[in-house]
Protein backbone atom coordinates (compact mmCIF):
# COMPACT_ATOMS: atom_id res chain seq x y z
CA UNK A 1 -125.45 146.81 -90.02
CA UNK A 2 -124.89 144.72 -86.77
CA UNK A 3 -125.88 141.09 -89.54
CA UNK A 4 -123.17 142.15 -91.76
CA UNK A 5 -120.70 142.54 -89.11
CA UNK A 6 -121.83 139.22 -87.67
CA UNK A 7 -121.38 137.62 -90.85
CA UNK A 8 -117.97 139.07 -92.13
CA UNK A 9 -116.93 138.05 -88.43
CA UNK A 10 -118.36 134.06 -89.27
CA UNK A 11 -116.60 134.53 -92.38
CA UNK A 12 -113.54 135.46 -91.32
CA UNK A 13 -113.33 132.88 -88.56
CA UNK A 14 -114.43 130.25 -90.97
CA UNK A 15 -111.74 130.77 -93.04
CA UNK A 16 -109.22 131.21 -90.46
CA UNK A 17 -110.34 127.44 -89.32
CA UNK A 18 -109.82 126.35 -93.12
CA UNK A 19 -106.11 127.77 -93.39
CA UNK A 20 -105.62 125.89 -90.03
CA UNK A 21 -107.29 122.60 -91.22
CA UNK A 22 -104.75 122.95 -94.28
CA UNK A 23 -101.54 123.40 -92.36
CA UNK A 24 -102.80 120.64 -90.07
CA UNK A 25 -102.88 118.40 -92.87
CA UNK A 26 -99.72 119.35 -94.48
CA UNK A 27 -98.27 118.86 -90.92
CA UNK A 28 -100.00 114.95 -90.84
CA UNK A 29 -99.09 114.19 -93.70
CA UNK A 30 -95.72 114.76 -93.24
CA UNK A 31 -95.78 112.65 -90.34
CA UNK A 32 -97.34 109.58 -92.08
CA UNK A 33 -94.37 110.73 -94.70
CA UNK A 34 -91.87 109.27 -92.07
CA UNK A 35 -93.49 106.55 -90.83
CA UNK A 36 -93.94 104.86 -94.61
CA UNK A 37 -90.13 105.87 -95.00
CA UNK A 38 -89.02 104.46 -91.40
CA UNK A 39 -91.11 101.26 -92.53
CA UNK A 40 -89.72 101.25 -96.13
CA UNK A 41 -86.10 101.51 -94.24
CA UNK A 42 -86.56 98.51 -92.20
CA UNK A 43 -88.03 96.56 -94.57
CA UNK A 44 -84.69 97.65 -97.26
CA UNK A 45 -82.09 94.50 -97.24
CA UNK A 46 -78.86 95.70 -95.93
CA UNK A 47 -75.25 94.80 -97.41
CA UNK A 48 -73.55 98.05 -96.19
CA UNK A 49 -76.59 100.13 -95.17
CA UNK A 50 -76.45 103.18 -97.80
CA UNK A 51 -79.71 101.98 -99.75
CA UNK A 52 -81.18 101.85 -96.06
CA UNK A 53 -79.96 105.42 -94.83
CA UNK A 54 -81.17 107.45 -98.31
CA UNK A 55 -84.93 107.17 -97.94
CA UNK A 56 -86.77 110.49 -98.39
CA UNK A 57 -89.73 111.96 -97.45
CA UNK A 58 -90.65 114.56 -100.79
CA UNK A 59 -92.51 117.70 -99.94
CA UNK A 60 -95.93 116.92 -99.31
CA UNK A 61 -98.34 118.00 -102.71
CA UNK A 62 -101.43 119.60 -102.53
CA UNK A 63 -103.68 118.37 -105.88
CA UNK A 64 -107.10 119.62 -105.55
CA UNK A 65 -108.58 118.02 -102.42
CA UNK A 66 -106.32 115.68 -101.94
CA UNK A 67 -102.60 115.33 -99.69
CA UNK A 68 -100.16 113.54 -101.68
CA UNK A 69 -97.33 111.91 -99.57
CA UNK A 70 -93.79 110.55 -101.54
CA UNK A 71 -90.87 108.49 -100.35
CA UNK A 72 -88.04 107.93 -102.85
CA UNK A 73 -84.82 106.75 -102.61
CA UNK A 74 -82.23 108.36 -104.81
CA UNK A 75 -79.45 105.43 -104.65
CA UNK A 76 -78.72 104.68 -108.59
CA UNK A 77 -78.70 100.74 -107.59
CA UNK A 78 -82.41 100.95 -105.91
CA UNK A 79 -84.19 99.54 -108.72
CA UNK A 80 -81.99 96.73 -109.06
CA UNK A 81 -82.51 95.74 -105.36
CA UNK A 82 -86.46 96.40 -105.40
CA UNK A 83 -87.32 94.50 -108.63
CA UNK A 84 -84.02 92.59 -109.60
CA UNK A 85 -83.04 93.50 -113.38
């Protein structure tokens, strides 16, 4: 009896660590989230600053192991300025 306590108590804490490790890395990617979309501001040409100000982090996506991070920029004219149709 006193193993299988032991070991549902190391399994419980194990997985308490893994739902932490996951948050944490929701939480750091978010945080890389702003600092690509600070850089992609200051790096945006500016005629009256509204292609600058509408950068967007996107909710962070879990896809199997891996932490995918988005920045968009909804201005309709965005394109234009990034690859100049």
């Amino acid at each position: 009896m006193k193993n299988n306590n032991l070991a549902e108590l190391y399994k419980k804490k194990v997985e308490a660590v893994h739902r932490q490790m996951a948050l944490d890395m929701v939480t750091i990617s978010k945080q890389l989230g702003v600092k690509f979309r600070d850089e992609a501001a200051a790096r945006t040409p500016v005629d009256v600053g509204d292609l600058k100000q509408k950068w967007a982090v996107m909710p962070v996506e879990k896809i199997e192991n891996k932490y995918i991070i988005s920045i968009a920029n909804p201005a309709k004219y965005a394109a234009y300025v990034e690859f100049g149709y």
